[in-house]
Protein backbone atom coordinates (compact mmCIF):
# COMPACT_ATOMS: atom_id res chain seq x y z
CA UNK A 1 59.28 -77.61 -95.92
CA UNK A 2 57.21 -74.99 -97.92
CA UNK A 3 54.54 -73.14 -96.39
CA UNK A 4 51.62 -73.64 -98.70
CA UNK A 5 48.44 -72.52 -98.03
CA UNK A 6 45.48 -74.13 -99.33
CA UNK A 7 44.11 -71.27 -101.50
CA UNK A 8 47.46 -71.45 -103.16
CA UNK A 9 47.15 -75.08 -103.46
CA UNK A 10 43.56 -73.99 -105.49
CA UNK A 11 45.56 -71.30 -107.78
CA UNK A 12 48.14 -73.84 -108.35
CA UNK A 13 45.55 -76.78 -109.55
CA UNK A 14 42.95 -73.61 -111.71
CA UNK A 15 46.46 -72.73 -113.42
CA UNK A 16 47.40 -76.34 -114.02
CA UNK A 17 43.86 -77.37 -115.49
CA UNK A 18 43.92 -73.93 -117.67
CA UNK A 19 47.63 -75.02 -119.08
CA UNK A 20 47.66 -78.61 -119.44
CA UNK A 21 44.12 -79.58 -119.99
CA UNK A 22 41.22 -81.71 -118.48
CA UNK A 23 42.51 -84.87 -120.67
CA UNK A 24 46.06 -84.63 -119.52
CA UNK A 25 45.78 -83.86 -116.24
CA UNK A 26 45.40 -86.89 -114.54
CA UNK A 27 48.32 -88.30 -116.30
CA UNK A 28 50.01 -85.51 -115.73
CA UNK A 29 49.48 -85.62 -112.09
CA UNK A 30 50.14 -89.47 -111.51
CA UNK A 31 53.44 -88.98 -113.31
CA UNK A 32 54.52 -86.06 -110.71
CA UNK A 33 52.95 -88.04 -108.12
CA UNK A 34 55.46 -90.91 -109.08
CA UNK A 35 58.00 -88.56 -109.27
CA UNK A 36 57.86 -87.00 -105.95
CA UNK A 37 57.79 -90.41 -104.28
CA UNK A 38 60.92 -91.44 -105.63
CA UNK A 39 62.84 -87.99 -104.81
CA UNK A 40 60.85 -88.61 -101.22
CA UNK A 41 63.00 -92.43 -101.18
CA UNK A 42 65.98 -90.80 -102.83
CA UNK A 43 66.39 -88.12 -99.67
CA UNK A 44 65.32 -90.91 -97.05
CA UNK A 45 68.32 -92.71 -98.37
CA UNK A 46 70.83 -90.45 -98.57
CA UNK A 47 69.72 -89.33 -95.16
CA UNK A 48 70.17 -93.08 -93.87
CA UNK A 49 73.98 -93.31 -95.72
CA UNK A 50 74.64 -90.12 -94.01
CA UNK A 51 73.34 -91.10 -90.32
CA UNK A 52 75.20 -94.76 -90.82
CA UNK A 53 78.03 -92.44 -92.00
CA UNK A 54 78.19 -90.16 -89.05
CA UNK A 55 78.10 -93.49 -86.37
CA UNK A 56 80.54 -94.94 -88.43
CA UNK A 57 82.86 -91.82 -88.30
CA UNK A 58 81.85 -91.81 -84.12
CA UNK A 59 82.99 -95.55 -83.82
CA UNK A 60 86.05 -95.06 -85.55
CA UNK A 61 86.51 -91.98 -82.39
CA UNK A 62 85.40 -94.03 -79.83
CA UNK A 63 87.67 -96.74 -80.51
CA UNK A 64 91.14 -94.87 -81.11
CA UNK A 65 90.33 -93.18 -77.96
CA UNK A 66 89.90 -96.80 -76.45
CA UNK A 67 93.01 -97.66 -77.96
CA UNK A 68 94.62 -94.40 -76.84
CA UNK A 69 93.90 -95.30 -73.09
CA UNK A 70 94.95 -98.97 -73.28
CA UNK A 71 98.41 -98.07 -74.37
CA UNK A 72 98.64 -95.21 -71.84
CA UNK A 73 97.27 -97.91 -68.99
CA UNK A 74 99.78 -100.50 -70.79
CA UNK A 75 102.73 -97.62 -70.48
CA UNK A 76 101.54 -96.96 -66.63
CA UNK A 77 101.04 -100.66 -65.61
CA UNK A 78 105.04 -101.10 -66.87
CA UNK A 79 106.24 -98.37 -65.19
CA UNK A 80 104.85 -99.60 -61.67
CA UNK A 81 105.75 -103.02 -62.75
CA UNK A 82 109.32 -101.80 -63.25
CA UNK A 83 109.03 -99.70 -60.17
CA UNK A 84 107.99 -102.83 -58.12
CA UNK A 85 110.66 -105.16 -59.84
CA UNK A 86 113.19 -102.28 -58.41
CA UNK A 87 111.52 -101.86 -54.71
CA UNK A 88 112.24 -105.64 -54.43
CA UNK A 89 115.51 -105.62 -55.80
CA UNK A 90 116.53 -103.10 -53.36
CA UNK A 91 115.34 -104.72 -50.33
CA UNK A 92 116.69 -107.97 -51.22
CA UNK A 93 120.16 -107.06 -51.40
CA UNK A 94 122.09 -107.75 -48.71
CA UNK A 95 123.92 -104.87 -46.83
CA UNK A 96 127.25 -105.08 -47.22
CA UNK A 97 129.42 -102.47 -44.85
CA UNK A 98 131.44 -99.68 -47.45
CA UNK A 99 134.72 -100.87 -48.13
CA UNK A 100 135.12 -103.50 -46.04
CA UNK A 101 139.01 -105.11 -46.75
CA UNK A 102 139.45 -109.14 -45.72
């Protein structure tokens, strides 16, 4: 995340112990310690809603396209049902001659 080098890290701690103290800076330096490991949980969780989020969000996808294709098989399996239904209807007719008078 940020590309610290270890000489900084050295400024970074001379500075500290110049500003803040020798007595402080322990205390000091468990409270940020504390700190940092609860923003550290605080991203890992709202990276873990946002993953759950983003499945979620692909579920809901996958399954209107599931239901997408069941009613378009649905719409298909009627029409050849219908188109069946007629193809037997047709050849069980008897022929009658055209205007036949008795």
């Amino acid at each position: 995340m940020f590309d610290v080098a270890f000489s900084e890290l050295v400024v970074i701690a001379i500075v500290a112990l110049i500003v803040i103290g020798p007595e402080k800076l322990p205390k000091v330096a468990r409270t940020l310690g504390l700190l940092l490991g609860r923003m550290q949980r605080y991203v890992a969780t709202v990276k873990a809603d946002i993953d759950s989020e983003m499945q979620l969000e692909d579920m809901r996808k996958l399954q209107q396209d599931v239901q997408q294709r069941m009613t378009q098989t649905q719409a298909e399996i009627g029409s050849e049902t219908k188109h069946i239904e007629q193809s037997i209807a047709g050849a069980t007719k008897p022929d009658l001659p055209p205007d036949t008078k008795q």
